[in-house]
N, C-alpha and C. Protein backbone atom coordinates (compact mmCIF):
# COMPACT_ATOMS: atom_id res chain seq x y z
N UNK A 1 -18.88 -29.64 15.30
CA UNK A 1 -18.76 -28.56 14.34
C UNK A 1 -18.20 -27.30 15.01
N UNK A 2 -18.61 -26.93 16.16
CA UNK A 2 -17.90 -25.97 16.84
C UNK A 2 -16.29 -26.25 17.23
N UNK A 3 -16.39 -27.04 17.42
CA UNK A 3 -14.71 -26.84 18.11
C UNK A 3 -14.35 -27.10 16.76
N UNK A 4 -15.03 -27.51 15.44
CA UNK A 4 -13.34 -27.39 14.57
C UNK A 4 -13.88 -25.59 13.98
N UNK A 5 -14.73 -25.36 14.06
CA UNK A 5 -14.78 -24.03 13.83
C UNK A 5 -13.70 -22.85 14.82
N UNK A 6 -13.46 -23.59 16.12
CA UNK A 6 -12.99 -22.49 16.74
C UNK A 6 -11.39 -23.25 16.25
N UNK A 7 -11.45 -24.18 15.55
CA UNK A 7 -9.87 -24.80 15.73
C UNK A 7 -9.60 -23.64 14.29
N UNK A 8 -10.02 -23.33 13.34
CA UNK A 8 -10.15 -23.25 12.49
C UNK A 8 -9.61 -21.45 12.31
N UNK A 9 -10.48 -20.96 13.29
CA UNK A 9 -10.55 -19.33 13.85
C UNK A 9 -9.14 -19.09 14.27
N UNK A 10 -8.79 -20.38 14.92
CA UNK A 10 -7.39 -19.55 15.91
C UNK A 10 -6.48 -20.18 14.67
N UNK A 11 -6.51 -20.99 13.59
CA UNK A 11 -5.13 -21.13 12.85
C UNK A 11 -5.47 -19.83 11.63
N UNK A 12 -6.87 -19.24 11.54
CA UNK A 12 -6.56 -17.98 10.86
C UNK A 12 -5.89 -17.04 11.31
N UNK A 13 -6.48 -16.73 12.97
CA UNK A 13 -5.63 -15.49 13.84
C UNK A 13 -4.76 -15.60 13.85
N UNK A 14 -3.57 -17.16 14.02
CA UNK A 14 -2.42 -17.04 13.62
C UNK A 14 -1.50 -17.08 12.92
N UNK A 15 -2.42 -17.45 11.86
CA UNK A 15 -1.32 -17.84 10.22
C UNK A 15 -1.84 -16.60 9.32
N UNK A 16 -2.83 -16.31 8.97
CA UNK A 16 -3.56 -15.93 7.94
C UNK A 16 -3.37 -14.52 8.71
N UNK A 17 -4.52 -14.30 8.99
CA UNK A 17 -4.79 -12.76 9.71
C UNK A 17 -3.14 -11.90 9.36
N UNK A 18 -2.08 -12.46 10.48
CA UNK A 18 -1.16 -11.64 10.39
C UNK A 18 -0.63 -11.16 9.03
N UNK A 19 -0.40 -12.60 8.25
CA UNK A 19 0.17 -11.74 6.93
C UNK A 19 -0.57 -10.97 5.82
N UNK A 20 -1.89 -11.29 6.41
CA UNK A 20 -2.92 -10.27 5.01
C UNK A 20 -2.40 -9.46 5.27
N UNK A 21 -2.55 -9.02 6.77
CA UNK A 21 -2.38 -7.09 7.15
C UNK A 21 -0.98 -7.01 6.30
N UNK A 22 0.15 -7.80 6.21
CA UNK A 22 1.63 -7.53 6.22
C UNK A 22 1.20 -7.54 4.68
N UNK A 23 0.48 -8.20 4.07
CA UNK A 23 0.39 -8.02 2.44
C UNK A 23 -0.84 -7.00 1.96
N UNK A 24 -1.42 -6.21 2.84
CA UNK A 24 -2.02 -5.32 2.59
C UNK A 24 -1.06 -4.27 2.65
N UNK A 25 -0.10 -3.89 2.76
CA UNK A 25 1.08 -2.59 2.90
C UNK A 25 1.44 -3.27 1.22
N UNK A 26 1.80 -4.32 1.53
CA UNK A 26 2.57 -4.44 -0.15
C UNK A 26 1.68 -4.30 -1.18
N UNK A 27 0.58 -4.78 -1.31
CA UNK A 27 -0.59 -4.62 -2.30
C UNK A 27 -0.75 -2.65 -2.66
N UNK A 28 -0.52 -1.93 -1.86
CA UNK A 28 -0.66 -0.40 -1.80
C UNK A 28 0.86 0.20 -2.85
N UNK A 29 1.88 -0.66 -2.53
CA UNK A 29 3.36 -0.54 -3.33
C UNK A 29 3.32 -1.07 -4.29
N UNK A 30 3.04 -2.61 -4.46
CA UNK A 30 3.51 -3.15 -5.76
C UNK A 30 1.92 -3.24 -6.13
N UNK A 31 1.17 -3.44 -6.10
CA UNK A 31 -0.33 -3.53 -6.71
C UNK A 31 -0.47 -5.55 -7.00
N UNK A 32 0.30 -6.06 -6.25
CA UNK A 32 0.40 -7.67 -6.37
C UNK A 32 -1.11 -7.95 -5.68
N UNK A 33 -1.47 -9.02 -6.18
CA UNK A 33 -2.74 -9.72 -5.23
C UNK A 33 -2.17 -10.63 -4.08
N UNK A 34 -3.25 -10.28 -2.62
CA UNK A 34 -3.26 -11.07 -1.85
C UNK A 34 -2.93 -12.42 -2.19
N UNK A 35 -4.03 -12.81 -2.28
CA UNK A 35 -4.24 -14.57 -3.32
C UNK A 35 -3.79 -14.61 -4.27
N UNK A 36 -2.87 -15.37 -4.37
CA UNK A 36 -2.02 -15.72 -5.67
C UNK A 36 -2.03 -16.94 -6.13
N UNK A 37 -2.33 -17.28 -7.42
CA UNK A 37 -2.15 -18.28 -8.25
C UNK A 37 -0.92 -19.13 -7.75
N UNK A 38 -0.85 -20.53 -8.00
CA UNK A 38 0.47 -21.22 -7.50
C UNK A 38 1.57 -21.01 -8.63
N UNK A 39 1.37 -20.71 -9.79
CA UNK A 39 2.66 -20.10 -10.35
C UNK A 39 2.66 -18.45 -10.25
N UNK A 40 2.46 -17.94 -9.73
CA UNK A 40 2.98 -16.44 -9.11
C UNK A 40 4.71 -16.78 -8.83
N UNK A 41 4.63 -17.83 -8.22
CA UNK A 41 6.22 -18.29 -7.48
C UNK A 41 6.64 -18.97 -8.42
N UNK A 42 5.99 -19.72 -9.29
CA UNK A 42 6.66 -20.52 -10.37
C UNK A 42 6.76 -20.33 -12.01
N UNK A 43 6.72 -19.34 -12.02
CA UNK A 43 6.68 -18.74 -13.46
C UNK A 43 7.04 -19.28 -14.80
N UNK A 44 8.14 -20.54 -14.42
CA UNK A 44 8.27 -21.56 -15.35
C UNK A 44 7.83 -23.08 -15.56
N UNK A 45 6.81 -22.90 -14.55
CA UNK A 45 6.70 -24.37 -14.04
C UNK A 45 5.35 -24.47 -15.06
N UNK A 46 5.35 -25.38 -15.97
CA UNK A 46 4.11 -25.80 -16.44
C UNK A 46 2.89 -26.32 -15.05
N UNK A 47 3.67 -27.06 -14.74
CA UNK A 47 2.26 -27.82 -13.82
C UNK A 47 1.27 -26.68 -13.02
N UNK A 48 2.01 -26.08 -12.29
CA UNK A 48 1.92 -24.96 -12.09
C UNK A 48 0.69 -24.08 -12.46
N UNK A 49 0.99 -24.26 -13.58
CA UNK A 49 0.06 -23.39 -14.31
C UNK A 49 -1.37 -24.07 -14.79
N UNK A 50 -1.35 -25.71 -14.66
CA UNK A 50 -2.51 -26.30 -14.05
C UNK A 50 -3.38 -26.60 -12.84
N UNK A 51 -2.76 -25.94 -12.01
CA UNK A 51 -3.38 -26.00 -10.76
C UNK A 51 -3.96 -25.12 -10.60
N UNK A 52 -5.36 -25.40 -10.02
CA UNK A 52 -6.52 -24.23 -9.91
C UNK A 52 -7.32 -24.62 -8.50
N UNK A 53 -6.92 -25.47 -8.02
CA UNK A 53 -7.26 -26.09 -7.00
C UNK A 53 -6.28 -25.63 -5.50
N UNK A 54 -5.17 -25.27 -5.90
CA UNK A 54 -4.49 -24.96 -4.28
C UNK A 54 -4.23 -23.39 -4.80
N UNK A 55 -3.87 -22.03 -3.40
CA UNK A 55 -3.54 -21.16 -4.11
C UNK A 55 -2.70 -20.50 -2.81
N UNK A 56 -1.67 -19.36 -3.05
CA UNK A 56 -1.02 -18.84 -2.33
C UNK A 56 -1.87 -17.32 -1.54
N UNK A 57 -1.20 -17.54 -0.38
CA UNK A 57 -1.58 -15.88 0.76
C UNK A 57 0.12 -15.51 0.37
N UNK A 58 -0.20 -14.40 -0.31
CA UNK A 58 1.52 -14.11 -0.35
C UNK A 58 2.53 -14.98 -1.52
N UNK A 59 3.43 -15.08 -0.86
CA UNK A 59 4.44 -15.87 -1.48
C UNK A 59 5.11 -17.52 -0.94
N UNK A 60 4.32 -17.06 0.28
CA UNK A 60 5.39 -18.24 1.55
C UNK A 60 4.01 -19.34 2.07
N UNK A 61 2.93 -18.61 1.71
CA UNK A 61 2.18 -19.77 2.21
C UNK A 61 0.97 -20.27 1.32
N UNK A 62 1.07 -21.85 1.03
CA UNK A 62 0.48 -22.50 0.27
C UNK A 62 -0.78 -23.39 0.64
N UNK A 63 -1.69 -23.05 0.16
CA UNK A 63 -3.43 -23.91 0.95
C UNK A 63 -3.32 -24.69 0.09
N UNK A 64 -3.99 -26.09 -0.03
CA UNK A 64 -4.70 -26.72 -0.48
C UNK A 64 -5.56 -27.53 -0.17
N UNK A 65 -7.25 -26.80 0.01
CA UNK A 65 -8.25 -27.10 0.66
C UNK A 65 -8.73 -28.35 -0.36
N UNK A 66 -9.83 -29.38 0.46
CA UNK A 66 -10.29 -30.54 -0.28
C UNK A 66 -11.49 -29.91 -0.57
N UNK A 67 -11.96 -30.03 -1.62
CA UNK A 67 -13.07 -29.69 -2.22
C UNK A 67 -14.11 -30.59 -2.65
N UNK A 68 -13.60 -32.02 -2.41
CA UNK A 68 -14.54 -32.53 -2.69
C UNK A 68 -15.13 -33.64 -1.76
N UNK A 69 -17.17 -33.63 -1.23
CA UNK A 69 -17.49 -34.34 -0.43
C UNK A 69 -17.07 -35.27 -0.42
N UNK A 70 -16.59 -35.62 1.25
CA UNK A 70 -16.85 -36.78 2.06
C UNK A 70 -15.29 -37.59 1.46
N UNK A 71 -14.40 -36.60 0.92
CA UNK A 71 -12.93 -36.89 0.84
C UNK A 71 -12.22 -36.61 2.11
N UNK A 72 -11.13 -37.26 2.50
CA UNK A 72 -10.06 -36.77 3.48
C UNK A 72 -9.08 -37.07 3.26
N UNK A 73 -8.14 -37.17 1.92
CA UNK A 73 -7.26 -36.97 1.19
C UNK A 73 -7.53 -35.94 -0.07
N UNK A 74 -6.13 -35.57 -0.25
CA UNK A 74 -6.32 -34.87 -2.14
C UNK A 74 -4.56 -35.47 -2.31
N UNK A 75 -4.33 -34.67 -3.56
CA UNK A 75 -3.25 -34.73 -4.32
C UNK A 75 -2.31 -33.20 -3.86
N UNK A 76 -1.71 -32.97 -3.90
CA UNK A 76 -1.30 -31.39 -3.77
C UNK A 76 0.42 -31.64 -4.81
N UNK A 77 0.62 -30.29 -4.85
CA UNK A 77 2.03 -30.12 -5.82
C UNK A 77 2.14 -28.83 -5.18
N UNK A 78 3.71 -29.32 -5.01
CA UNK A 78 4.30 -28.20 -4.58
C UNK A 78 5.55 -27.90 -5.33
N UNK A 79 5.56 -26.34 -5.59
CA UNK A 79 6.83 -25.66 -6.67
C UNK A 79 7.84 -25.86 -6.08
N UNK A 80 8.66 -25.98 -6.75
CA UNK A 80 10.52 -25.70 -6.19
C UNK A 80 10.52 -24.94 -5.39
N UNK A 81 11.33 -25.43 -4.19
CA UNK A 81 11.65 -24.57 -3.02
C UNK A 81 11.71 -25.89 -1.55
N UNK A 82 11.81 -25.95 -1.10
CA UNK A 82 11.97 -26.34 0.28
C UNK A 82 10.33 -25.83 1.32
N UNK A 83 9.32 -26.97 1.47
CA UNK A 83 8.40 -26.30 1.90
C UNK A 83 7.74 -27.62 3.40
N UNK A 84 7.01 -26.66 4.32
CA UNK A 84 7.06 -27.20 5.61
C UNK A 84 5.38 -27.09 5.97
N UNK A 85 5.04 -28.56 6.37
CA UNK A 85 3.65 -28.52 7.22
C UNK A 85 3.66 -29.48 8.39
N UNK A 86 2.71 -29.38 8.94
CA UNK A 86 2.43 -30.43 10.42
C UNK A 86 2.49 -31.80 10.71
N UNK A 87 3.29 -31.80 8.82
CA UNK A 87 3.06 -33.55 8.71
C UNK A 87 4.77 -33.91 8.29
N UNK A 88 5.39 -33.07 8.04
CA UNK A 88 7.03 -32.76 7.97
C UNK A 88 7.63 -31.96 6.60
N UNK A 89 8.76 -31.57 6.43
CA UNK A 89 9.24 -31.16 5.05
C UNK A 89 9.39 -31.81 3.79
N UNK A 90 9.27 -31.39 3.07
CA UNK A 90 9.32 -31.47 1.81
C UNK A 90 10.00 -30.59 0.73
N UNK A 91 10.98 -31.22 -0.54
CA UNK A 91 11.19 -30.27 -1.30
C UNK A 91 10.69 -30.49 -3.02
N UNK A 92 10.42 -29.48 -3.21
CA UNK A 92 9.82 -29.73 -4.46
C UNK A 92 10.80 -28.89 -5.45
N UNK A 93 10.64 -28.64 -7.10
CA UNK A 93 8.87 -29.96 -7.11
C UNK A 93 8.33 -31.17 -7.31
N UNK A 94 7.54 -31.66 -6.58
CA UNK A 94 6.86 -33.01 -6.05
C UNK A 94 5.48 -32.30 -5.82
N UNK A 95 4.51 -33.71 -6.48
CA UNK A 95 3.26 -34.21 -6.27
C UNK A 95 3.43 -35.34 -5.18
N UNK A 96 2.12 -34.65 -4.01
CA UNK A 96 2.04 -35.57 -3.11
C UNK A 96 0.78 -36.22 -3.17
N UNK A 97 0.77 -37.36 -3.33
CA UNK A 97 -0.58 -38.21 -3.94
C UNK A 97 -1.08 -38.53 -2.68
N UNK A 98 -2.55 -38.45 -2.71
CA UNK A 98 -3.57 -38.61 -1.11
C UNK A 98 -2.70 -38.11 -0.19
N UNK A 99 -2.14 -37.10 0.06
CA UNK A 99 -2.38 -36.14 1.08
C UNK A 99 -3.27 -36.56 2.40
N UNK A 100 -3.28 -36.90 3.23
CA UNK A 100 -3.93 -37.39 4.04
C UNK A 100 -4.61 -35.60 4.93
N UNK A 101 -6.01 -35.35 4.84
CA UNK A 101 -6.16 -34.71 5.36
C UNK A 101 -7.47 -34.69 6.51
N UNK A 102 -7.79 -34.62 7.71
CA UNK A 102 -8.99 -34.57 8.43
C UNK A 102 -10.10 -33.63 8.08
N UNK A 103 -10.81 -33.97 8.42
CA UNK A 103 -12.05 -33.03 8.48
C UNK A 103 -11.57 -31.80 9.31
N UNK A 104 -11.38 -31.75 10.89
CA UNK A 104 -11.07 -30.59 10.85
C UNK A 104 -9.46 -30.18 10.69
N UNK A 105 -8.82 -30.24 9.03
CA UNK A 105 -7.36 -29.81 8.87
C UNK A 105 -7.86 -29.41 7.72
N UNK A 106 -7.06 -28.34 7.48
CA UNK A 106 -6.97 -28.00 6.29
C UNK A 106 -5.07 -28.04 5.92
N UNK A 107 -5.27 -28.62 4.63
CA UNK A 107 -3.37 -28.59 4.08
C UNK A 107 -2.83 -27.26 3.48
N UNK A 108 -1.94 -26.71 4.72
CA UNK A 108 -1.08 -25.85 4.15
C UNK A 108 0.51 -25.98 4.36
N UNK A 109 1.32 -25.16 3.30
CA UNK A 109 2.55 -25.40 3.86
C UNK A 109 3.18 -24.01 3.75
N UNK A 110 4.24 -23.90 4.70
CA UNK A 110 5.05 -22.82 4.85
C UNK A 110 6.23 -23.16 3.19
N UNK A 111 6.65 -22.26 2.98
CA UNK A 111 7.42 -22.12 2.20
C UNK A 111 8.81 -21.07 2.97
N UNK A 112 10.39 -22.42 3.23
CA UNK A 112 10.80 -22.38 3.85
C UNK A 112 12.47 -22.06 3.39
């Protein structure tokens, strides 16, 4: 439990952390939320607008945590655009069915 906690700490310090601060300047200008709904970016996308389960930091980066016990897959959908994780690229939009994810991973993707 510790080491995926500390695995966990250092992919906030380096993914997360930096761009809150960078979307805390914009939140003061445009009044946009940190956390954004997955159609924030997709404004026409029906599906989109069913997903309540994955959500955006920004514009460029997409979570989709498993929520449910003693799973290590989900489903994820990703909007139009060209988007990148640890497992390779992808362009959407596409549903990726079982998602293969570990206990200590969480699924995100760059939006690229």
């Amino acid at each position: 439990v510790v080491r995926i906690a500390q695995k966990f700490s250092k992919l906030h310090e380096s993914q997360v952390a930096p761009r809150v601060l960078e979307l805390a300047e914009e939140v003061v200008k445009t009044g946009d939320p940190i956390i954004r709904p997955l159609w924030w970016i997709a404004k026409d996308d029906e599906a989109a607008f069913k997903i309540d389960s994955q959500f955006l930091i920004g514009d460029y980066l997409l979570v989709a945590p498993v929520l449910e016990p003693g799973k290590q897959e989900r489903d994820i959908y990703l909007p139009t655009g060209r988007w990148k994780s640890k497992r390779g690229e992808y362009k959407g939009p596409m549903y990726l069915t079982d998602y293969p994810v570990d206990l200590d991973e969480i699924a995100y993707f760059l939006w690229v």
